[in-house]
C-alpha atoms as a PDB file:
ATOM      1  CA  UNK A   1     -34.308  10.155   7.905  1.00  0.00           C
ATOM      2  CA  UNK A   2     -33.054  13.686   7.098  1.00  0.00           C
ATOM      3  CA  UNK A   3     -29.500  14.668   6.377  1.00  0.00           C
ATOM      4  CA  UNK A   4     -28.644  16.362   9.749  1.00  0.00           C
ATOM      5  CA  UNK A   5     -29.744  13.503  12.130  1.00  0.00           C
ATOM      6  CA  UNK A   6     -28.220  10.712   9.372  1.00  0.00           C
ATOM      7  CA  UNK A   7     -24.706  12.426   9.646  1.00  0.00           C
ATOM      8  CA  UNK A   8     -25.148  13.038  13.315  1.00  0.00           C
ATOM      9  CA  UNK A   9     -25.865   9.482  14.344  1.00  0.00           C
ATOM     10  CA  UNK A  10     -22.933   8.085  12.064  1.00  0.00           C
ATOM     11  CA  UNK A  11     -20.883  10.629  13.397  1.00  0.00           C
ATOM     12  CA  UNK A  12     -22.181   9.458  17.367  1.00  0.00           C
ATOM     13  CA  UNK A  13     -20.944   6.185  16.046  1.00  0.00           C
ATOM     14  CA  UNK A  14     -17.822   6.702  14.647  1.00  0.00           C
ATOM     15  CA  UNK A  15     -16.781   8.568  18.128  1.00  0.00           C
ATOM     16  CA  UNK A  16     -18.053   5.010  19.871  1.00  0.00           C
ATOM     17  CA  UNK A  17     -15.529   3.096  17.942  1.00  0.00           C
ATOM     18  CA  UNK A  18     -17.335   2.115  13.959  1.00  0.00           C
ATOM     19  CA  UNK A  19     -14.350   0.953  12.043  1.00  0.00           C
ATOM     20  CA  UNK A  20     -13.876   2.976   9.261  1.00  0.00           C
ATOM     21  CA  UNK A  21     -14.841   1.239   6.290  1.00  0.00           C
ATOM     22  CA  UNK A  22     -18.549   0.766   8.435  1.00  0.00           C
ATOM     23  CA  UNK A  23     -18.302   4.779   8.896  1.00  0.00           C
ATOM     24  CA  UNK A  24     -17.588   5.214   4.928  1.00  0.00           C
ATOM     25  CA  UNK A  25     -20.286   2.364   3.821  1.00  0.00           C
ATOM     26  CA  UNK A  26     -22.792   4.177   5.899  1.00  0.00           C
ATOM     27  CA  UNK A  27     -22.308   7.632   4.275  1.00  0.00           C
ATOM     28  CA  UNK A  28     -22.825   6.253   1.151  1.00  0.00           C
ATOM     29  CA  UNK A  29     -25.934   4.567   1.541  1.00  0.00           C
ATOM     30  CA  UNK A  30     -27.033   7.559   3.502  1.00  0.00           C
ATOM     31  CA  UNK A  31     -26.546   9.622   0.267  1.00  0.00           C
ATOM     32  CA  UNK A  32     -27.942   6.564  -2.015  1.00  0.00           C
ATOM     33  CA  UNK A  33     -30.885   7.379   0.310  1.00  0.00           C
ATOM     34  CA  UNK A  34     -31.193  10.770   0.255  1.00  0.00           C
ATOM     35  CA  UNK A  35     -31.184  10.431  -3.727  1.00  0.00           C
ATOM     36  CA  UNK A  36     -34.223   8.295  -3.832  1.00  0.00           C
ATOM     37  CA  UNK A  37     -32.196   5.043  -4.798  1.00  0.00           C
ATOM     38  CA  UNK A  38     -33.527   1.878  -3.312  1.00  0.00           C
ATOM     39  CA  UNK A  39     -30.809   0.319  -1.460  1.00  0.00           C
ATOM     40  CA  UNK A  40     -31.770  -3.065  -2.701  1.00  0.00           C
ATOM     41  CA  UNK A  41     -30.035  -1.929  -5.625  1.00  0.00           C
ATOM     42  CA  UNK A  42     -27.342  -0.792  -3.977  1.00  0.00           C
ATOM     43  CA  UNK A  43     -26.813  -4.788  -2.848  1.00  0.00           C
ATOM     44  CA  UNK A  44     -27.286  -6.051  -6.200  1.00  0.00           C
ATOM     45  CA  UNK A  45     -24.675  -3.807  -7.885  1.00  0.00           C
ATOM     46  CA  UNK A  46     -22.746  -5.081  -5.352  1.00  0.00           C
ATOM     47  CA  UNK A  47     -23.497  -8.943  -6.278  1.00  0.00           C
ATOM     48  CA  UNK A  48     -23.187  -8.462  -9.832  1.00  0.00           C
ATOM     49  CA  UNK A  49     -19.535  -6.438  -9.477  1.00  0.00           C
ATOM     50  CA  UNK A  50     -18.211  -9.473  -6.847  1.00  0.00           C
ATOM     51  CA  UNK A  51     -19.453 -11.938  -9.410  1.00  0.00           C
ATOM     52  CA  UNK A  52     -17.203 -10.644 -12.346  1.00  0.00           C
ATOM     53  CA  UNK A  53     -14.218 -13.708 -13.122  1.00  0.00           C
ATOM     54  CA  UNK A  54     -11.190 -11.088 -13.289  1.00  0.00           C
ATOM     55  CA  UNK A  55     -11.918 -10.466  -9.482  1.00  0.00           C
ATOM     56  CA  UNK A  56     -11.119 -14.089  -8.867  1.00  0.00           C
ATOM     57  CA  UNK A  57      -7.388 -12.707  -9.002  1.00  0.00           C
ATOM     58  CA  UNK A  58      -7.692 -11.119  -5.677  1.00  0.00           C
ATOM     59  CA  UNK A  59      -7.855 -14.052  -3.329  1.00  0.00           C
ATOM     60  CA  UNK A  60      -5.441 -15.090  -5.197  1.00  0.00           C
ATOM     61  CA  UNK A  61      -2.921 -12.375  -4.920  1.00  0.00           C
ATOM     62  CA  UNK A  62      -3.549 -12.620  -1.132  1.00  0.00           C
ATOM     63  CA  UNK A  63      -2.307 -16.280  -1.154  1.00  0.00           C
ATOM     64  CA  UNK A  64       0.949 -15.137  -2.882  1.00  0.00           C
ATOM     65  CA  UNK A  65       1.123 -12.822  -0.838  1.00  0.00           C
ATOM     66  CA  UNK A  66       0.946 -15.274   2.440  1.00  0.00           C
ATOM     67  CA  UNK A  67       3.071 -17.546   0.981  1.00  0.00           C
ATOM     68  CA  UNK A  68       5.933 -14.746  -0.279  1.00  0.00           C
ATOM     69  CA  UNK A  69       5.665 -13.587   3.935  1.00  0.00           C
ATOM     70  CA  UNK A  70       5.839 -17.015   5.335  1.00  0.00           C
ATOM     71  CA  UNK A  71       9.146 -17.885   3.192  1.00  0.00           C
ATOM     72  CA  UNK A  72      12.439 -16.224   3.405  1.00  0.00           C
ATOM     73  CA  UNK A  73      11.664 -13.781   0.268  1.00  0.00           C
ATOM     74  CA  UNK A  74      11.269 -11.031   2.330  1.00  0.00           C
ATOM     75  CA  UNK A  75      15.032 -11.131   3.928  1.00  0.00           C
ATOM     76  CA  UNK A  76      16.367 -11.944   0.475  1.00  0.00           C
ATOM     77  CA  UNK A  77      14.702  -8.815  -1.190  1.00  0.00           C
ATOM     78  CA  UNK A  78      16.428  -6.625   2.203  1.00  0.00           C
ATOM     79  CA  UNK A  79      19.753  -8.244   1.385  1.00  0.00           C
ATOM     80  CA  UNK A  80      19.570  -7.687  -2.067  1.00  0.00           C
ATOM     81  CA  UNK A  81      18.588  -4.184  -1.743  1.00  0.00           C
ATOM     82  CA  UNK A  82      20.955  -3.086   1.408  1.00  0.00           C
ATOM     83  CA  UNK A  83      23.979  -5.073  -0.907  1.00  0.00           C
ATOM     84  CA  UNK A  84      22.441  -2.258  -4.074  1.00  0.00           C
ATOM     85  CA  UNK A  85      21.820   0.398  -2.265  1.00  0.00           C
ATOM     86  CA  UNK A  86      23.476   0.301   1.358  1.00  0.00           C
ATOM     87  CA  UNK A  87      26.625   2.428   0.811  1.00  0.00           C
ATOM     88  CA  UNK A  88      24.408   5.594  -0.038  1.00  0.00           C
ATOM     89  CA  UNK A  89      23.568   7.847   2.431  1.00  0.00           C
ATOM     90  CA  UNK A  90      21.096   7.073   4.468  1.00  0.00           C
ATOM     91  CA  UNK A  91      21.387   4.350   2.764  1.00  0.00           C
ATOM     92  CA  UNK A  92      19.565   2.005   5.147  1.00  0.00           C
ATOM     93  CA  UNK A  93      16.370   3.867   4.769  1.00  0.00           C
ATOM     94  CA  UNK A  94      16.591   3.947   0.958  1.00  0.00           C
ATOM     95  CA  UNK A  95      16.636   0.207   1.609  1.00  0.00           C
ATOM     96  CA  UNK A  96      13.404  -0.096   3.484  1.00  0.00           C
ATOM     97  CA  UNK A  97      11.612   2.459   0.780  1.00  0.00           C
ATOM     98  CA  UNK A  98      12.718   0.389  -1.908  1.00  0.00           C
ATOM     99  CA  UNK A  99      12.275  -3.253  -0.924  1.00  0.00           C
ATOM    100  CA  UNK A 100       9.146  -2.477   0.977  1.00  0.00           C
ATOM    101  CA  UNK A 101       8.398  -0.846  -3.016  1.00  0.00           C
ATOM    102  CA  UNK A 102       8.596  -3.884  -4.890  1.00  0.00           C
ATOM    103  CA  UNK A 103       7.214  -6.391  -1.941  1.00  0.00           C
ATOM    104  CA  UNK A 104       3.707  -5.094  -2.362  1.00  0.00           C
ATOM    105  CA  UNK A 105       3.976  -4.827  -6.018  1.00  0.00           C
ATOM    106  CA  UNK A 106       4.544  -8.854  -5.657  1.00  0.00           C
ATOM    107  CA  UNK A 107       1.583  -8.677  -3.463  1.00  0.00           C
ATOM    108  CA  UNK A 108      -0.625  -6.386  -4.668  1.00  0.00           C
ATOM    109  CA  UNK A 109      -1.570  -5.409  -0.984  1.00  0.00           C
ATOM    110  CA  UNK A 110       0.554  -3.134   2.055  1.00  0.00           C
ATOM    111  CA  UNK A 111      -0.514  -5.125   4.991  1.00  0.00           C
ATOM    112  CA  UNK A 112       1.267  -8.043   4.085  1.00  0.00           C
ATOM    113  CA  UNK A 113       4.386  -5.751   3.409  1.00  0.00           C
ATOM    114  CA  UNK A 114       4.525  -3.885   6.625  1.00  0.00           C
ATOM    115  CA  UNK A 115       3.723  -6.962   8.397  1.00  0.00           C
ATOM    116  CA  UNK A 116       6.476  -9.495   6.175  1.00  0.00           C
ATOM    117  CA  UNK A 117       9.329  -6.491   6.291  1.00  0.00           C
ATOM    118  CA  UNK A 118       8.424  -4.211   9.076  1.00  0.00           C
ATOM    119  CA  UNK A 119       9.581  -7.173  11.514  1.00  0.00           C
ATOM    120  CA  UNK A 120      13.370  -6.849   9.545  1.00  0.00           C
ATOM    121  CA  UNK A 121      13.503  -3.216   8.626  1.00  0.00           C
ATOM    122  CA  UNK A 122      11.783  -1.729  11.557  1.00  0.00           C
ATOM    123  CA  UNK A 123      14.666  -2.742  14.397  1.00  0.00           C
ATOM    124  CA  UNK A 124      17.148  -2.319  11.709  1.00  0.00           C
ATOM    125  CA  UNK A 125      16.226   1.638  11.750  1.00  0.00           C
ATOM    126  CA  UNK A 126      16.112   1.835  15.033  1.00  0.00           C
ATOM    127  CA  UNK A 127      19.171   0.143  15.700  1.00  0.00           C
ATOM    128  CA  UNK A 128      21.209   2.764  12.764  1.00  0.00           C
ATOM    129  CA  UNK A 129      19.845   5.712  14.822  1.00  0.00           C
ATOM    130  CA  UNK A 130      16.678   6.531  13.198  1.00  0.00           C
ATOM    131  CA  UNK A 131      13.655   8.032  15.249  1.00  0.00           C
ATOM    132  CA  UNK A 132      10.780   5.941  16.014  1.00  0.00           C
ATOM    133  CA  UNK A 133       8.418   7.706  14.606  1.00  0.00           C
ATOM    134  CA  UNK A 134      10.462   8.388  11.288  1.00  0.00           C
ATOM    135  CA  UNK A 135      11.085   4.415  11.099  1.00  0.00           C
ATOM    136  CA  UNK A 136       7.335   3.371  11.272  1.00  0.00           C
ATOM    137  CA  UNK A 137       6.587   6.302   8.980  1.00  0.00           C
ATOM    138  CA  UNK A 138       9.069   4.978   6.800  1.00  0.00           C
ATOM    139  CA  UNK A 139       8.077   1.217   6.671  1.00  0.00           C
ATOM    140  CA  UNK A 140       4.792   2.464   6.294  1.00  0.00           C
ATOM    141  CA  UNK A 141       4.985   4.411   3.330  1.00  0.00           C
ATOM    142  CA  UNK A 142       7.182   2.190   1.526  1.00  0.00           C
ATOM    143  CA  UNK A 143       4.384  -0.718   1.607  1.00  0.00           C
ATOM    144  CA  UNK A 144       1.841   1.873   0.362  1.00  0.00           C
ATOM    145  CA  UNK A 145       4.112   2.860  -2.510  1.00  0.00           C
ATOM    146  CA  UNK A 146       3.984  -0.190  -4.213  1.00  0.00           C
ATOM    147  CA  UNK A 147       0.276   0.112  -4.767  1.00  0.00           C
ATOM    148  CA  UNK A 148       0.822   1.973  -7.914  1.00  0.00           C
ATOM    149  CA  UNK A 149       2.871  -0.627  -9.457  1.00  0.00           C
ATOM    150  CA  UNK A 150       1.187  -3.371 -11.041  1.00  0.00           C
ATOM    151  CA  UNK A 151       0.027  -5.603  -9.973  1.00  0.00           C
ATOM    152  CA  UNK A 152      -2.092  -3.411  -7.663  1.00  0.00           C
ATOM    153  CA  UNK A 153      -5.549  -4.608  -5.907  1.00  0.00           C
ATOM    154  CA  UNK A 154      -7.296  -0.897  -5.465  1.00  0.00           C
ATOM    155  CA  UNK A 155      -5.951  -0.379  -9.175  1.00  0.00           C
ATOM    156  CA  UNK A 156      -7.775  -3.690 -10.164  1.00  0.00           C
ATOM    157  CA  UNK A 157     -11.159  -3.331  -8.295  1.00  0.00           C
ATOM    158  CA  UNK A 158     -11.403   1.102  -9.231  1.00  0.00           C
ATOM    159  CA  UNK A 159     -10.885  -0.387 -13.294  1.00  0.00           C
ATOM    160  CA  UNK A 160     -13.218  -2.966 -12.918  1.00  0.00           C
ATOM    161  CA  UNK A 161     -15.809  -0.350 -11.078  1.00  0.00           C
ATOM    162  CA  UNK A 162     -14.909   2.240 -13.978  1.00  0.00           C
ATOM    163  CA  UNK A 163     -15.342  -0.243 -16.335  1.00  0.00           C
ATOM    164  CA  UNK A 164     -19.018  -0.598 -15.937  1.00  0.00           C
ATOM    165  CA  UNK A 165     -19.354   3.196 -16.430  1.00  0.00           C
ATOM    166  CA  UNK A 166     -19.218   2.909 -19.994  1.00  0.00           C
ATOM    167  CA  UNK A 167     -17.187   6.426 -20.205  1.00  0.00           C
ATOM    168  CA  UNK A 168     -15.050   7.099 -23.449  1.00  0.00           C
ATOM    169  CA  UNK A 169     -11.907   6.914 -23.590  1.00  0.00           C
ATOM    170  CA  UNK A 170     -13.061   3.508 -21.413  1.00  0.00           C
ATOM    171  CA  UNK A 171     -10.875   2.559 -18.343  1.00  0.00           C
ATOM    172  CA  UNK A 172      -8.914  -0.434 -18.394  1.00  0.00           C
ATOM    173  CA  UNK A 173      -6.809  -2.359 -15.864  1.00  0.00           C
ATOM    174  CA  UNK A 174      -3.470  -2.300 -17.885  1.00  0.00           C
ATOM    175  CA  UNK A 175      -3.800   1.600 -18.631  1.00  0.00           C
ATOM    176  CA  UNK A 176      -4.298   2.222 -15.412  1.00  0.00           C
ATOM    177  CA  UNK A 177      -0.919   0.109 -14.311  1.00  0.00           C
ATOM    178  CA  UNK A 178       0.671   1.898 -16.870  1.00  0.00           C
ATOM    179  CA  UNK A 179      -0.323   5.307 -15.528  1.00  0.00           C
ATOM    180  CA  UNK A 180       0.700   4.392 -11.874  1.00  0.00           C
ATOM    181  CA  UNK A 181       4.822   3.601 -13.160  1.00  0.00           C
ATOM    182  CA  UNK A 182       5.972   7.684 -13.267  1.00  0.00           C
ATOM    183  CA  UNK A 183       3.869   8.651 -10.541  1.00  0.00           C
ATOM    184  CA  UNK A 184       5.232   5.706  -8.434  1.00  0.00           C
ATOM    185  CA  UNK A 185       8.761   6.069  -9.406  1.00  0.00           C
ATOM    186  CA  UNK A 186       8.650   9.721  -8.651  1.00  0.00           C
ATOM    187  CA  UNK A 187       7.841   8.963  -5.094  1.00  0.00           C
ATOM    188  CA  UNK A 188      10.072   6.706  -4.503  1.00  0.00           C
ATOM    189  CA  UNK A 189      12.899   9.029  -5.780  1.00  0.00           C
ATOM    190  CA  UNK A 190      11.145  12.314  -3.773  1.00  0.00           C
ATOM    191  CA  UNK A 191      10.669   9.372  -0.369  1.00  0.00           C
ATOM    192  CA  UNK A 192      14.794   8.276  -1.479  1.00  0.00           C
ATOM    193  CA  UNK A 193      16.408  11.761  -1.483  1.00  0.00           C
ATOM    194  CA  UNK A 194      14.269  12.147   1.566  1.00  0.00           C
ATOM    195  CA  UNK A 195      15.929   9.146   2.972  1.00  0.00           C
ATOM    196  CA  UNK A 196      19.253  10.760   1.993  1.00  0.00           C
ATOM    197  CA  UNK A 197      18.629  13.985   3.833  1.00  0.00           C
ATOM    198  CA  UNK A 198      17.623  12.524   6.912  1.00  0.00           C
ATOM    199  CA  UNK A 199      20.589   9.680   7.078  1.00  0.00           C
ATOM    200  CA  UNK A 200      23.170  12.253   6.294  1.00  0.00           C
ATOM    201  CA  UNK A 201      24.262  12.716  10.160  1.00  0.00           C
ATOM    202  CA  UNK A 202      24.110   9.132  10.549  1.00  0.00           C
ATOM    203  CA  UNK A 203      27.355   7.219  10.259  1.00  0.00           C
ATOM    204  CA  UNK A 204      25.610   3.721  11.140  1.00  0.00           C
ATOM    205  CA  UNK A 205      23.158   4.367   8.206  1.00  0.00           C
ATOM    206  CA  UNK A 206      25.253   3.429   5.208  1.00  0.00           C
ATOM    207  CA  UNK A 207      28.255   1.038   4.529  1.00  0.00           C
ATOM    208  CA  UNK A 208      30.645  -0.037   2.047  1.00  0.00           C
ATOM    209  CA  UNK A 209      29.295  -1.265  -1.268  1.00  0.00           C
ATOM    210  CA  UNK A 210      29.286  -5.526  -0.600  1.00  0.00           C
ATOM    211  CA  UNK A 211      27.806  -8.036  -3.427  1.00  0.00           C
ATOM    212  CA  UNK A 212      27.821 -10.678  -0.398  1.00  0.00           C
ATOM    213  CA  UNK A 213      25.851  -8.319   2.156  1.00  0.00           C
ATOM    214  CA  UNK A 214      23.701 -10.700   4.798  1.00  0.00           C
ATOM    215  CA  UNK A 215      21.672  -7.579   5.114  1.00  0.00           C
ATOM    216  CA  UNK A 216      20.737  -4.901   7.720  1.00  0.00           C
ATOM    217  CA  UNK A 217      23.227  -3.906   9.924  1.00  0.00           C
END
């Protein structure tokens, strides 16, 4: 199969409906083909990465992360938060960057975030005044933000992948945590002051400073 009629047909595909990890998995073992490599191989990398103990961590952090969504640690993290950071402006927003933030960095994942807090944060916004498409942008950005916090799953499986490469200085899991703290922290100051720009016009969006907040408003 040449180049032209590979990308073509994946592309034919794609427009059908292929999910989009299919779509990505198929470009790469078109271009493992194209370079003469046997896919077998490409299966058996595969096998011997998945069979690596440290990756045992990841069902693992998707349990905590079930179990953190099904209790009432979600609303407690809002409350805490709004109570912090409510009487800023645009204050509510703030909120949903910074507890949606440090919910994935529990979790290690952003689904379980935007699903766990979107159902609190996401009528909260709307109710303060916010548009809908700035509130789902919102809630969705903060639960991808807390991917480069540890402890991160795409941080996890990329050092364990780099790992193998055998390159010098050699990649490891807690250097790579440590290099995701200023970049993360910078965003969510940059997504904050955002947040503050935006909820200026907004009286419903911020409230007095309470230790006792019951959250949202």
């Amino acid at each position: 199969m040449n180049l032209g009629l590979g990308l073509l047909l994946i592309l034919l595909l794609a427009a059908l409906g292929m999910p989009l990890f299919a779509v990505i998995a198929a470009v790469a073992l078109l271009g493992f083909h194209l370079a003469g490599y046997d896919l077998i191989v490409v299966a058996v990398e595969f096998y011997r990465l998945g069979d690596m103990p440290g990756l045992i961590a990841i069902p693992l952090f998707t349990l905590a992360g079930y179990l953190l969504g099904e209790s009432r640690a979600p609303r407690r993290l809002v409350q805490l938060s709004n109570a912090l950071l409510g009487w800023l402006p645009g204050g509510l927003a703030i909120v949903a960057i910074v507890a949606c933030a440090f919910f994935t960095a529990f979790t290690g994942a952003s689904g379980v975030t935007i699903v766990a807090l979107g159902a609190l944060l996401y009528p909260a916004l709307r109710q303060a005044g916010y548009s809908e498409r700035y509130s789902l942008g919102l809630v969705t950005a903060g639960g991808s933000l807390g991917l480069l916090f540890a402890p991160s799953l795409p941080l996890i499986l990329y050092g364990f992948v780099a790992g193998q490469m055998g390159s010098d200085p050699a990649v490891t899991i807690p250097d790579l945590f440590l290099a995701g703290l200023l970049p993360g922290a910078l965003m969510v100051l940059l997504l904050s002051g955002h947040a503050m720009w935006v909820g200026r016009g907004i009286p419903e969006s911020r409230h007095a400073f309470d230790p006792a907040s019951s959250g949202p408003r």
